[in-house]
N, C-alpha and C. Protein backbone atom coordinates (compact mmCIF):
# COMPACT_ATOMS: atom_id res chain seq x y z
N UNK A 1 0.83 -1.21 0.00
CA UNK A 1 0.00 0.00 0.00
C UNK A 1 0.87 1.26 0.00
N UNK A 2 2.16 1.55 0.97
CA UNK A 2 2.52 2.51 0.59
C UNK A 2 3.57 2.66 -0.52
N UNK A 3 3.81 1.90 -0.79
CA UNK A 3 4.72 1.45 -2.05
C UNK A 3 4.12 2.03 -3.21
N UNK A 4 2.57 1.22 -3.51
CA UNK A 4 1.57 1.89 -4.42
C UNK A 4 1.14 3.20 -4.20
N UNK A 5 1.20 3.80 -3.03
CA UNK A 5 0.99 5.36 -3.08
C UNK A 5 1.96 5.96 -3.18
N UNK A 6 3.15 5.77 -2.96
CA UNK A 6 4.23 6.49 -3.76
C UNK A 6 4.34 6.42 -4.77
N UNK A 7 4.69 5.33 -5.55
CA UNK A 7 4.26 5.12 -7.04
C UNK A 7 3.41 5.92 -7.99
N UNK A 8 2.38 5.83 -7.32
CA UNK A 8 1.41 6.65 -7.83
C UNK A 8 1.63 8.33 -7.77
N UNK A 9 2.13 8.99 -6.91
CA UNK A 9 2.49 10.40 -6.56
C UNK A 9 3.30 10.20 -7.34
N UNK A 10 4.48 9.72 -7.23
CA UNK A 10 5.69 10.15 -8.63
C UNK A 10 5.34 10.12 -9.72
N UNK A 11 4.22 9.29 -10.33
CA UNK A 11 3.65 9.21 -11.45
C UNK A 11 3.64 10.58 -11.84
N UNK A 12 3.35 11.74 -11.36
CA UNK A 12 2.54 12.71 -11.73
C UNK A 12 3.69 14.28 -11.50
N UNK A 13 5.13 13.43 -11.48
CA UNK A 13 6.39 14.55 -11.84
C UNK A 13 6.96 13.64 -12.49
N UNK A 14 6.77 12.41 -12.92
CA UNK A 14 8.16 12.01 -13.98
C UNK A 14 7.62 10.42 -14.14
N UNK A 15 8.03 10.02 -15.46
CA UNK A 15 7.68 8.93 -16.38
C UNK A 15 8.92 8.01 -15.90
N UNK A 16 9.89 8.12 -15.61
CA UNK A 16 11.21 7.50 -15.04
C UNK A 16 11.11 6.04 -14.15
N UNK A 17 10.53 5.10 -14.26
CA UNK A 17 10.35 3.90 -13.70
C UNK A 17 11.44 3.79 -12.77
N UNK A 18 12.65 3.79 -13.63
CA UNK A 18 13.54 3.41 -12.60
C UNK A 18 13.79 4.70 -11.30
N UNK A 19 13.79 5.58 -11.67
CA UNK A 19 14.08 6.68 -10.89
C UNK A 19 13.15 6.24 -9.80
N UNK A 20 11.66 6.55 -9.95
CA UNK A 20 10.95 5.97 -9.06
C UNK A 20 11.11 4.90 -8.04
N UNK A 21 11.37 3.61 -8.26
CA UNK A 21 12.23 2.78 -7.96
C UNK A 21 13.18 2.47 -6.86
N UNK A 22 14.31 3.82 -7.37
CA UNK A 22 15.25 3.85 -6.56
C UNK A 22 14.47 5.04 -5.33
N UNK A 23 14.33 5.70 -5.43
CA UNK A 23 13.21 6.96 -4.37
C UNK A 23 12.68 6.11 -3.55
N UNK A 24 11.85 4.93 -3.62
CA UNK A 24 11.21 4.51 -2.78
C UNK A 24 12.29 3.42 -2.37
N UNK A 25 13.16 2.90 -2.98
CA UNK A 25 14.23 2.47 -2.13
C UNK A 25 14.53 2.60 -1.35
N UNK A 26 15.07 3.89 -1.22
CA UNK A 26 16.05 4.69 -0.52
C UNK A 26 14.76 4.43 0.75
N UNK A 27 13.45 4.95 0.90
CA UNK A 27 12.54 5.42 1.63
C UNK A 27 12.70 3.83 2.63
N UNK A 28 12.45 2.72 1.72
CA UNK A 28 12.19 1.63 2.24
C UNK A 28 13.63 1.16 3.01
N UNK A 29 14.58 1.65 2.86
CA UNK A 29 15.89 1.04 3.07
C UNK A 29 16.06 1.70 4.69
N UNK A 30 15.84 3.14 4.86
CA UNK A 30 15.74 3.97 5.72
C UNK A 30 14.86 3.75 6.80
N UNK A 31 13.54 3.02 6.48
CA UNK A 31 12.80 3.19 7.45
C UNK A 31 12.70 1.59 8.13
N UNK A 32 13.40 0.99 7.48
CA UNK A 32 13.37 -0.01 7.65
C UNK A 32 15.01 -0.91 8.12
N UNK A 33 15.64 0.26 8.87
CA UNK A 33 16.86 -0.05 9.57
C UNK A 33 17.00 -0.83 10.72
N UNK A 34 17.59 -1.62 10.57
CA UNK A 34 17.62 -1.92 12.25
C UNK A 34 17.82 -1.51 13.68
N UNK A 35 18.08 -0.52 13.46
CA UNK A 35 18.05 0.52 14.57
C UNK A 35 16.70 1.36 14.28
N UNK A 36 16.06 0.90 13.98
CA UNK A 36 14.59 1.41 14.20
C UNK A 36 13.61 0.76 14.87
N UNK A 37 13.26 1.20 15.50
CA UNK A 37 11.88 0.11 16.56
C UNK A 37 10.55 0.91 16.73
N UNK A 38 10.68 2.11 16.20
CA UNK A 38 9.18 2.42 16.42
C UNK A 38 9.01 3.66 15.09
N UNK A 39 9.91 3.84 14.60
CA UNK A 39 9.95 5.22 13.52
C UNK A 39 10.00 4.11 12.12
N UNK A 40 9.15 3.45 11.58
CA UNK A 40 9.37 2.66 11.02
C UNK A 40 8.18 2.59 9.66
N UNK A 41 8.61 2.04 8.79
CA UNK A 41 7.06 1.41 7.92
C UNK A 41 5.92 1.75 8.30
N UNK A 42 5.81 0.88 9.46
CA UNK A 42 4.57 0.49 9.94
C UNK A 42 4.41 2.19 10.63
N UNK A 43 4.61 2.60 10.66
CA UNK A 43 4.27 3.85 11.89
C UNK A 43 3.92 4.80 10.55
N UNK A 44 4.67 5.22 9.54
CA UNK A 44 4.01 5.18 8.27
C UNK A 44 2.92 5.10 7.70
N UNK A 45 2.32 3.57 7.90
CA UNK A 45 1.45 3.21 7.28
C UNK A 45 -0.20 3.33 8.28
N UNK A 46 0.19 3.72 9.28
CA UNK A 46 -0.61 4.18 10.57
C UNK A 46 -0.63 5.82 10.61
N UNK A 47 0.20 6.56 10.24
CA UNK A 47 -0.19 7.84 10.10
C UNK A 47 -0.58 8.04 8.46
N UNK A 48 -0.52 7.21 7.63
CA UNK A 48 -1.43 7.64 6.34
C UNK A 48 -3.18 6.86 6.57
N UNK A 49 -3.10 5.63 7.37
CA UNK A 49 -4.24 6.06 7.60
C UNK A 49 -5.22 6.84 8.28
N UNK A 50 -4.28 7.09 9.65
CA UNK A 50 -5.12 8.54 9.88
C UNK A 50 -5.33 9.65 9.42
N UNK A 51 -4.41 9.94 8.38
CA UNK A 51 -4.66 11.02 7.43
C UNK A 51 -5.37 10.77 6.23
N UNK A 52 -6.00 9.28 6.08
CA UNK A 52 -6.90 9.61 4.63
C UNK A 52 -8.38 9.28 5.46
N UNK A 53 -8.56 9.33 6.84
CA UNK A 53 -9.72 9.41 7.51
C UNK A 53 -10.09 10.97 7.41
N UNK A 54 -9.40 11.58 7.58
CA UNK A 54 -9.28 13.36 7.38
C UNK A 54 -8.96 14.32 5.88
N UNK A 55 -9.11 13.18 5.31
CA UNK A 55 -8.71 13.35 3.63
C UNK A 55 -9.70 14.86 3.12
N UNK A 56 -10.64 14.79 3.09
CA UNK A 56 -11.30 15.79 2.75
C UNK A 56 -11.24 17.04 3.42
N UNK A 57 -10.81 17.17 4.45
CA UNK A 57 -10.17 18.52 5.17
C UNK A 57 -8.68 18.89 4.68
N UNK A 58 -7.84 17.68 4.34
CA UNK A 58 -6.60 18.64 3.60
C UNK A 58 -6.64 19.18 2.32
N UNK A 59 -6.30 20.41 2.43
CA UNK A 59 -6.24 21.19 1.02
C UNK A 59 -5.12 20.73 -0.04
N UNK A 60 -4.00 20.18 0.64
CA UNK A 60 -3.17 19.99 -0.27
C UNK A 60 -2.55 18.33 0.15
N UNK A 61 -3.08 17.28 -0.52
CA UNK A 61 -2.72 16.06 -0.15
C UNK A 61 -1.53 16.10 -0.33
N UNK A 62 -0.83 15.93 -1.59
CA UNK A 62 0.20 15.89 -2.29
C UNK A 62 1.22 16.26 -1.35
N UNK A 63 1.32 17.28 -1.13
CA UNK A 63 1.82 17.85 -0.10
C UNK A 63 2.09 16.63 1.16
N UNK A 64 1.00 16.80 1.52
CA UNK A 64 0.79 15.94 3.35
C UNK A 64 1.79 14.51 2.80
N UNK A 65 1.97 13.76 1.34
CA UNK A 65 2.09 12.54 1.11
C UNK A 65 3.46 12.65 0.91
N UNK A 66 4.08 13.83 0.50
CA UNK A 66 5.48 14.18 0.64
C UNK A 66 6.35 13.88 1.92
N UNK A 67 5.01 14.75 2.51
CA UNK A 67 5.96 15.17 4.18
C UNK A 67 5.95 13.49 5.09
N UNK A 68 4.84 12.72 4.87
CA UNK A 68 4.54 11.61 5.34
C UNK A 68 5.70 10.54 5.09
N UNK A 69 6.22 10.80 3.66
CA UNK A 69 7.56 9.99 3.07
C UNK A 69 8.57 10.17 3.88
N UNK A 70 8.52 11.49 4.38
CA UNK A 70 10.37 12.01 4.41
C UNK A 70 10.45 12.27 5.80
N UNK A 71 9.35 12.36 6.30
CA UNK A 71 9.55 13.29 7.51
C UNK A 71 10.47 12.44 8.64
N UNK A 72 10.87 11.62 8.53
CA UNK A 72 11.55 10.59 9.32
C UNK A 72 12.66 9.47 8.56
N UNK A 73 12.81 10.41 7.51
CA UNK A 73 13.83 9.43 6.60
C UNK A 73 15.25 9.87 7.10
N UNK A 74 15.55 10.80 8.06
CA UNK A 74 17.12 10.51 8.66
C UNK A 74 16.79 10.76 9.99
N UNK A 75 16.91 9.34 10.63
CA UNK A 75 16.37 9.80 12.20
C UNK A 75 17.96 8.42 12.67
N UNK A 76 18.14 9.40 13.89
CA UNK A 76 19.15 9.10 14.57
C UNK A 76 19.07 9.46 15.83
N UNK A 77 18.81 8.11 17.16
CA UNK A 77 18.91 8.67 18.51
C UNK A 77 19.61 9.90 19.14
N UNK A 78 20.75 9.61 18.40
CA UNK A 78 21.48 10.24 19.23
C UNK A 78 22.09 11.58 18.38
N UNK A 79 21.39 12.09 17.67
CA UNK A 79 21.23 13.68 16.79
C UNK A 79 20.30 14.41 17.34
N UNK A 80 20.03 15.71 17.45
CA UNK A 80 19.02 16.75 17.34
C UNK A 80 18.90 17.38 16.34
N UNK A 81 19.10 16.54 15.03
CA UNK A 81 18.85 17.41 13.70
C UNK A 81 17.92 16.73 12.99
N UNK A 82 17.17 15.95 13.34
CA UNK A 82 16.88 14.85 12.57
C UNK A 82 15.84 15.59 11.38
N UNK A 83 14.66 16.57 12.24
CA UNK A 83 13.78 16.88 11.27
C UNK A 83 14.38 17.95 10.32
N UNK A 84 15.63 18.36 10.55
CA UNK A 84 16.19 19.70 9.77
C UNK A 84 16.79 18.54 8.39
N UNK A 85 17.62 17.32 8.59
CA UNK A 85 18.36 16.85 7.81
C UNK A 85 17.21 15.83 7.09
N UNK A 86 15.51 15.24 7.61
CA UNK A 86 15.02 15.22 6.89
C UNK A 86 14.74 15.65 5.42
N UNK A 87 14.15 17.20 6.23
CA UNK A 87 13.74 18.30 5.40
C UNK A 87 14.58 18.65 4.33
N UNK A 88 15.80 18.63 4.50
CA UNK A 88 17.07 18.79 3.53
C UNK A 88 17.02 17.98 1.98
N UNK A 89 17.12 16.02 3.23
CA UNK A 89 16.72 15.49 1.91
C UNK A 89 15.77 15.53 1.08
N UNK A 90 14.53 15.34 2.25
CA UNK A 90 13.00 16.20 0.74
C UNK A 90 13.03 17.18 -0.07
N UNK A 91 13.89 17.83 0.15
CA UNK A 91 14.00 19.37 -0.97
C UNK A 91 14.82 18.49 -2.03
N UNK A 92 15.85 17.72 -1.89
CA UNK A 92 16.87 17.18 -3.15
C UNK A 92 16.15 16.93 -3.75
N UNK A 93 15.29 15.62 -3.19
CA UNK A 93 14.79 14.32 -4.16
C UNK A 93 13.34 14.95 -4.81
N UNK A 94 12.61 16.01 -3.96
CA UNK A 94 11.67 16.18 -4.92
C UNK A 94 12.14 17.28 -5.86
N UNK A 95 13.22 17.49 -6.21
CA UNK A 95 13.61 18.72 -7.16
C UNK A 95 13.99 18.10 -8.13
N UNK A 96 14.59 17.09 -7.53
CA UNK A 96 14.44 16.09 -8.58
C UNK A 96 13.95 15.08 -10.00
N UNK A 97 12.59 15.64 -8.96
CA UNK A 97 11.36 15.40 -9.99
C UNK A 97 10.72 16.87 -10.31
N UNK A 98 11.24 17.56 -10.02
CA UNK A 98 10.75 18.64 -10.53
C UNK A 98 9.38 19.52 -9.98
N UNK A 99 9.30 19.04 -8.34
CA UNK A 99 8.57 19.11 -7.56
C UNK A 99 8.37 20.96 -7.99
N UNK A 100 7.20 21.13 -7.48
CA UNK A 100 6.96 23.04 -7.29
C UNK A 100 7.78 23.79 -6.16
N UNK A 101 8.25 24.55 -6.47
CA UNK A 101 9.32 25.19 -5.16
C UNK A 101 8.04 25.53 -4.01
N UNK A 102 6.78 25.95 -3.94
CA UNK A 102 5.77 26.04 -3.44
C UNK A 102 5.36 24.67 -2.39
N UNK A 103 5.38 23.56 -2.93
CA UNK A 103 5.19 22.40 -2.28
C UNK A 103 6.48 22.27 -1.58
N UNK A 104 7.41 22.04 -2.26
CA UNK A 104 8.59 21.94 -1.53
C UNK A 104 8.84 22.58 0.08
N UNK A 105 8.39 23.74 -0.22
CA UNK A 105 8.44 24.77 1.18
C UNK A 105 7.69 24.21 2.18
N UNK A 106 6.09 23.85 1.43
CA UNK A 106 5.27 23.66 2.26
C UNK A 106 5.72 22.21 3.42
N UNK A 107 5.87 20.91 2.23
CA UNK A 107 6.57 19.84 2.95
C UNK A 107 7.81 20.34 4.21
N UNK A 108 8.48 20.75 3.42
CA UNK A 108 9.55 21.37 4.94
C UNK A 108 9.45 21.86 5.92
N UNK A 109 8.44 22.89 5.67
CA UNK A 109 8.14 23.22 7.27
C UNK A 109 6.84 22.17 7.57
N UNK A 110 6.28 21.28 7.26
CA UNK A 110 5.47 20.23 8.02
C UNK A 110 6.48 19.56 8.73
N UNK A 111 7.62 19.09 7.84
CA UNK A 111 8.83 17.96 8.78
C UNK A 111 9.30 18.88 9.40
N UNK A 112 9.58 19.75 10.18
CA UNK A 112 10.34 20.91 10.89
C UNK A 112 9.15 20.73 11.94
N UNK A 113 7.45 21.17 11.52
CA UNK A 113 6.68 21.20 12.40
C UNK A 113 6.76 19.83 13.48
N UNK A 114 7.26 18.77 13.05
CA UNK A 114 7.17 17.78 13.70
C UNK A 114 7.91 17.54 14.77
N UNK A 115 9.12 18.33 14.80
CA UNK A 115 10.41 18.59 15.99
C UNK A 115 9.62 19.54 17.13
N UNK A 116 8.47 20.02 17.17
CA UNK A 116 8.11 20.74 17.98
C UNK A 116 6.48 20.66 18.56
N UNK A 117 5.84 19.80 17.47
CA UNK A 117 4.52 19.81 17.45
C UNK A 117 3.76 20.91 18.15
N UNK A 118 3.65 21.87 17.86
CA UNK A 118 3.33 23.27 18.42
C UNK A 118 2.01 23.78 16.57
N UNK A 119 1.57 24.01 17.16
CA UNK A 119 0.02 24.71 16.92
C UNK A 119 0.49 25.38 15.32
N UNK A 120 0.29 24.99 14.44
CA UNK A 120 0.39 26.20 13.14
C UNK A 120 -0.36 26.92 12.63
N UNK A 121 -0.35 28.08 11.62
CA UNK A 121 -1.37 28.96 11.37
C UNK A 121 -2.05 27.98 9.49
N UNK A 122 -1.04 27.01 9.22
CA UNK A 122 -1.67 25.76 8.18
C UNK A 122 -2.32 24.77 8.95
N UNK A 123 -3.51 24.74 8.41
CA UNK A 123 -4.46 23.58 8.63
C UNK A 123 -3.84 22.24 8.43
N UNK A 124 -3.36 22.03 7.23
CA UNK A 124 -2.65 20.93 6.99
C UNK A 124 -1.73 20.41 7.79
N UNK A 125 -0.49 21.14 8.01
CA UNK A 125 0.14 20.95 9.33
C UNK A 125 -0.44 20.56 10.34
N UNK A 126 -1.28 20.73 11.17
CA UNK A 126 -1.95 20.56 11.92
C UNK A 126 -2.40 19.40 11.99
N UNK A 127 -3.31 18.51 10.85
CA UNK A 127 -3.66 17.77 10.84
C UNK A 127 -2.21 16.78 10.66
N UNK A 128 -1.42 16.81 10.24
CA UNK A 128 -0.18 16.14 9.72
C UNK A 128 0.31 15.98 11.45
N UNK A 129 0.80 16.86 11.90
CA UNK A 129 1.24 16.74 13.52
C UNK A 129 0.31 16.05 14.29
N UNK A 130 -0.88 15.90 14.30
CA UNK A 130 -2.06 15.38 14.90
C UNK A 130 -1.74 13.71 14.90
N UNK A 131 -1.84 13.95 13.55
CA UNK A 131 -1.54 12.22 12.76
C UNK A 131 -0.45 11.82 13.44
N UNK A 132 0.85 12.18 13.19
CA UNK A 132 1.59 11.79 13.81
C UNK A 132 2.27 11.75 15.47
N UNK A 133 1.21 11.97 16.34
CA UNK A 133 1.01 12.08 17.33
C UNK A 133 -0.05 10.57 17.90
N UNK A 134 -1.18 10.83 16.66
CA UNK A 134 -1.79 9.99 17.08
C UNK A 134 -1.68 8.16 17.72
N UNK A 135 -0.52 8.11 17.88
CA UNK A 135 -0.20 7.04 18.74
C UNK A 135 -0.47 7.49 20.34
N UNK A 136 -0.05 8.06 20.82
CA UNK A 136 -0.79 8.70 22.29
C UNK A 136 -1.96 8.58 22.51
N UNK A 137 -3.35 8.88 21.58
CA UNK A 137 -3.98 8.16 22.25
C UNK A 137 -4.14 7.40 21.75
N UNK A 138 -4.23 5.95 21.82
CA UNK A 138 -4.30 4.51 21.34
C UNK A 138 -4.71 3.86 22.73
N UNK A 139 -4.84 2.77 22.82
CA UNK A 139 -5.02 1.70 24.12
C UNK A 139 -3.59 1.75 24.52
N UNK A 140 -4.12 1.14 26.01
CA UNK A 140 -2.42 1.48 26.51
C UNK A 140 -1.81 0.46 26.16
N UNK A 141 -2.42 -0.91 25.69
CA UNK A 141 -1.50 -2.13 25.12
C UNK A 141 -1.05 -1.20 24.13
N UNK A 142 -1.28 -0.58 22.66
CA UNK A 142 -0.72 -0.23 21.62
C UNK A 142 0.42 0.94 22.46
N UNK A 143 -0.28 1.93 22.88
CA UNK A 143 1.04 2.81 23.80
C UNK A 143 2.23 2.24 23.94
N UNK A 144 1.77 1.01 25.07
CA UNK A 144 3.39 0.27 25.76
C UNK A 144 3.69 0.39 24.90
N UNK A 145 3.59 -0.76 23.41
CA UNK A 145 4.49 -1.29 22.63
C UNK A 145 5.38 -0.10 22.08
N UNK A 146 4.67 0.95 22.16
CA UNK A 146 4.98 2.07 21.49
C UNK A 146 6.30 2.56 22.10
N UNK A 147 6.13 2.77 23.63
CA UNK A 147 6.75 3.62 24.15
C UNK A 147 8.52 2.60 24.99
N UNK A 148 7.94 1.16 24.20
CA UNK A 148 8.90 0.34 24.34
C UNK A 148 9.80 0.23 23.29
N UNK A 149 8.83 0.18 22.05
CA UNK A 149 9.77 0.49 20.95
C UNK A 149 10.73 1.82 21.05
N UNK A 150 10.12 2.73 21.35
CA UNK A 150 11.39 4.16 21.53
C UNK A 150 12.18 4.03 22.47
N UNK A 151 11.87 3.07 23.58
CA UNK A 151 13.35 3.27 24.61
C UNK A 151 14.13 2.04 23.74
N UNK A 152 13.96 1.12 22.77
CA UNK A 152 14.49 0.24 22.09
C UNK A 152 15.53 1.23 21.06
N UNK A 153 14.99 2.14 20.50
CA UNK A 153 15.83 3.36 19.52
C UNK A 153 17.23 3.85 20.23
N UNK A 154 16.72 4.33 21.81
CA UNK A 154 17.62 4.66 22.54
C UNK A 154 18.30 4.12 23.85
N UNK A 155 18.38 2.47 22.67
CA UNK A 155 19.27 1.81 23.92
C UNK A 155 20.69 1.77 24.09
N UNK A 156 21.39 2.99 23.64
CA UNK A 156 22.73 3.25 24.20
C UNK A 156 22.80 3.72 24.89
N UNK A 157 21.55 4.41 25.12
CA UNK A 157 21.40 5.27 26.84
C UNK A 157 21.10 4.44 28.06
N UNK A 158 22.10 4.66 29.17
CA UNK A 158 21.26 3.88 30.54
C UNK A 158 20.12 4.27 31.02
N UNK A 159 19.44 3.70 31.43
CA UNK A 159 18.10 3.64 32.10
C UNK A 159 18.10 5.23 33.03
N UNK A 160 19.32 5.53 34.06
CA UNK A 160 18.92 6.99 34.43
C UNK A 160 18.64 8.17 33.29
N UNK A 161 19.76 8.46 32.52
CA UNK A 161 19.41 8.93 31.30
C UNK A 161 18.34 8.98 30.92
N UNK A 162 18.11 8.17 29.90
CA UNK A 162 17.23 7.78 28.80
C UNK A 162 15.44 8.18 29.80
N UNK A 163 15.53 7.66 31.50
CA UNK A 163 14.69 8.12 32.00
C UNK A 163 14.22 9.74 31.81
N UNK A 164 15.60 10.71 32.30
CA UNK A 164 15.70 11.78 32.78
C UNK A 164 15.06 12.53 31.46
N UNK A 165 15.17 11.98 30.32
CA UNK A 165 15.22 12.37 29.09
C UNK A 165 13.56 12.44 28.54
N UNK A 166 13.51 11.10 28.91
CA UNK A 166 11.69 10.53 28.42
C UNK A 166 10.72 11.48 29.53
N UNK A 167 11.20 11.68 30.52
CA UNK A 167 10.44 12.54 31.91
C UNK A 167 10.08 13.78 31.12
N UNK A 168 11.25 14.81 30.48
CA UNK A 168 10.89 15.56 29.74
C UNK A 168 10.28 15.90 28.90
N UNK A 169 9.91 14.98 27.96
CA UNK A 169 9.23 14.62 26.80
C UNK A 169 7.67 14.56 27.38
N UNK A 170 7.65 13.67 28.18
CA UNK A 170 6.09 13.62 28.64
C UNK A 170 5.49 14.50 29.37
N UNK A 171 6.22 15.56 30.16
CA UNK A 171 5.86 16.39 30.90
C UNK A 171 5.55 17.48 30.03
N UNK A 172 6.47 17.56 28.12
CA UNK A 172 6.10 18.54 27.63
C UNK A 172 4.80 18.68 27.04
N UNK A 173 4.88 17.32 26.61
CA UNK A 173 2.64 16.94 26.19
C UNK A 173 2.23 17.38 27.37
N UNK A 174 2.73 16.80 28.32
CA UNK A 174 1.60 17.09 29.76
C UNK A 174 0.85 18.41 30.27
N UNK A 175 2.49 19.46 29.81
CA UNK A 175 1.92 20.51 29.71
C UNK A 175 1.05 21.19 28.92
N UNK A 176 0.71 20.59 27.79
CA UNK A 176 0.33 21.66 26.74
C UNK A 176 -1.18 21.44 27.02
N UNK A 177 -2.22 23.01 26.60
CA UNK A 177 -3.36 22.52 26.59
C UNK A 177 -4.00 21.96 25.88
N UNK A 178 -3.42 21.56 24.83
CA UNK A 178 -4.17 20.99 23.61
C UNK A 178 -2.75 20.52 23.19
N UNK A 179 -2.78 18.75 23.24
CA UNK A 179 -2.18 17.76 22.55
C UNK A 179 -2.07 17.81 20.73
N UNK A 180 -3.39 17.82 21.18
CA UNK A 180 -4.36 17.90 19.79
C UNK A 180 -4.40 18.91 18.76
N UNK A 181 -4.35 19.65 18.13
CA UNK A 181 -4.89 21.02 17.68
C UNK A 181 -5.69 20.98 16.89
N UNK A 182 -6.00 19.80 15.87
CA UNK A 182 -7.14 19.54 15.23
C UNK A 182 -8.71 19.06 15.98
N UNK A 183 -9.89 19.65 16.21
CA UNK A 183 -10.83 19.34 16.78
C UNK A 183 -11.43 17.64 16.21
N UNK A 184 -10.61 17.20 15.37
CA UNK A 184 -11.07 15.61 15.16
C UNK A 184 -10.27 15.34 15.61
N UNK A 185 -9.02 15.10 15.93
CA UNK A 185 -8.07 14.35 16.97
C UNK A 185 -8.03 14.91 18.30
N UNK A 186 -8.21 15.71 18.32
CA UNK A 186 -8.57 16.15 19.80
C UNK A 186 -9.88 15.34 20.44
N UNK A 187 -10.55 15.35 19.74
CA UNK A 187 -12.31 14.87 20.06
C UNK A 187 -11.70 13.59 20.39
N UNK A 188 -11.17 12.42 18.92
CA UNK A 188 -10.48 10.95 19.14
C UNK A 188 -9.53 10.55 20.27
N UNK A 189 -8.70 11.54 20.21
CA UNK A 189 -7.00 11.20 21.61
C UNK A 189 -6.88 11.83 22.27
N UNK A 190 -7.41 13.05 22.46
CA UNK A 190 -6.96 13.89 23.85
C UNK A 190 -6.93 12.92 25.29
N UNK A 191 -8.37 12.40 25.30
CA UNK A 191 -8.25 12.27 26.79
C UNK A 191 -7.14 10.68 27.31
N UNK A 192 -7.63 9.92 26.11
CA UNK A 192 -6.88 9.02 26.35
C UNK A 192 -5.17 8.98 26.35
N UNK A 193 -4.83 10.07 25.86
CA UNK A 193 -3.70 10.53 25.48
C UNK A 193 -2.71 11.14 27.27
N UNK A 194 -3.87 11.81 27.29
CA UNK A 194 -3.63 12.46 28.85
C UNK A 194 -3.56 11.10 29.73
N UNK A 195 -4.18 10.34 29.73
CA UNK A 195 -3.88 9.08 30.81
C UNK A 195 -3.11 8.50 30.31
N UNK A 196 -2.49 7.82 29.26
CA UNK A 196 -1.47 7.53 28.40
C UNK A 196 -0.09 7.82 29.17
N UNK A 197 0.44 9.43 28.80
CA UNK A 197 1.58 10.01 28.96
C UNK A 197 1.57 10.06 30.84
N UNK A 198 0.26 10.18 31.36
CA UNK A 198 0.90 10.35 33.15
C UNK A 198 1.14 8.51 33.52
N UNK A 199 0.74 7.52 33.23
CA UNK A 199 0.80 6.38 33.50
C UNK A 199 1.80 6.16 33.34
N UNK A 200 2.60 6.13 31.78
CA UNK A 200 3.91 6.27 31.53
C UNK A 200 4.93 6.89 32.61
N UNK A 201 4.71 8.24 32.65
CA UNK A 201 5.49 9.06 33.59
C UNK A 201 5.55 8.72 35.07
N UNK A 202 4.60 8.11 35.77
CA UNK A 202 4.28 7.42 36.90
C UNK A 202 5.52 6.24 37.05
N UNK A 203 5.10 5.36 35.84
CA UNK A 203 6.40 3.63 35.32
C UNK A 203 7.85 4.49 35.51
N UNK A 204 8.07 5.63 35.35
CA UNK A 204 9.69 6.13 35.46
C UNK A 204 10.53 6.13 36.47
């Protein structure tokens, strides 16, 4: 499925089979590292379907299907650049194809929005950060696995660490008043989201 929706999006900047090909290579090769345990395919294929439940509220799919590709195609525990050196590579490869400098922008600051998940004045964004959030609220069986898979990402860190680290993280959802910023994921995950992240934070 996402193989065929990439496929299909490149269709519509370049006739290049093989080029295509290698693009989703690269995508599949990346996300599918072994040092990945929760930023993966599958996490992928779980935020495109929450985003084609909301399909008719984004103005610019194309867009959202860009940022959905890339937004995690250079992720490294132990970097704080990850969504900047994303964003980098999405500008190459879709110029590549001859992407619109317009889209281009737009995709970049969605993967940028994702290093901060903070409120945007684009709708789309919004819903894109939502999506990819939307693991928080899930059941807390899907959570654990979740929040097991990421201390799995960052198992070069010891347990005080990697604690001191995750404490932060949850306390920063904890704080915010709205997880959510879209009123359909807010309505779906807020609350469960909120018992989610303090249960977690409680296990520390």
């Amino acid at each position: 499925m996402l193989r065929e929706t990439f496929i299909k999006l490149m269709t519509k900047y370049t006739a290049d089979k093989d080029l295509m090909n290698v693009l989703w290579a690269e995508i599949e090769k990346n996300y599918s590292s072994k040092k990945r345990h929760y930023h993966t395919l599958q996490h992928l294929d779980n935020l495109h379907s929450q985003l084609t439940i909301v399909k008719r509220e984004i103005k610019n799919w194309e867009t959202i299907l860009f940022t959905l590709y890339y937004h995690d195609i250079i992720y490294s525990s132990t970097k704080s650049n990850n969504e900047e050196k994303s964003a980098e590579l999405a500008e190459k490869r879709m110029k590549k194809i001859s992407v619109s400098n317009e889209i281009i922008e737009q995709c970049k600051k969605q993967i940028l929005a994702t290093k901060s998940h903070s409120k945007s004045i684009d709708s789309d964004t919004n819903y894109f950060i939502d999506a990819d959030l939307s693991v928080l609220g899930q059941s807390w069986e899907t959570y654990s696995l979740y929040f097991k898979n990421v201390r799995k990402e960052y198992g070069i860190y010891p347990t005080f660490m990697y604690n001191s680290g995750r404490k932060k993280v949850l306390n920063h959802f904890l704080s915010m008043d709205r997880i959510f910023k879209t009123d359909f994921f807010y309505n779906k995950f807020e609350t469960q989201a909120k018992q989610n992240l303090q249960q977690e934070l409680q296990s520390l």
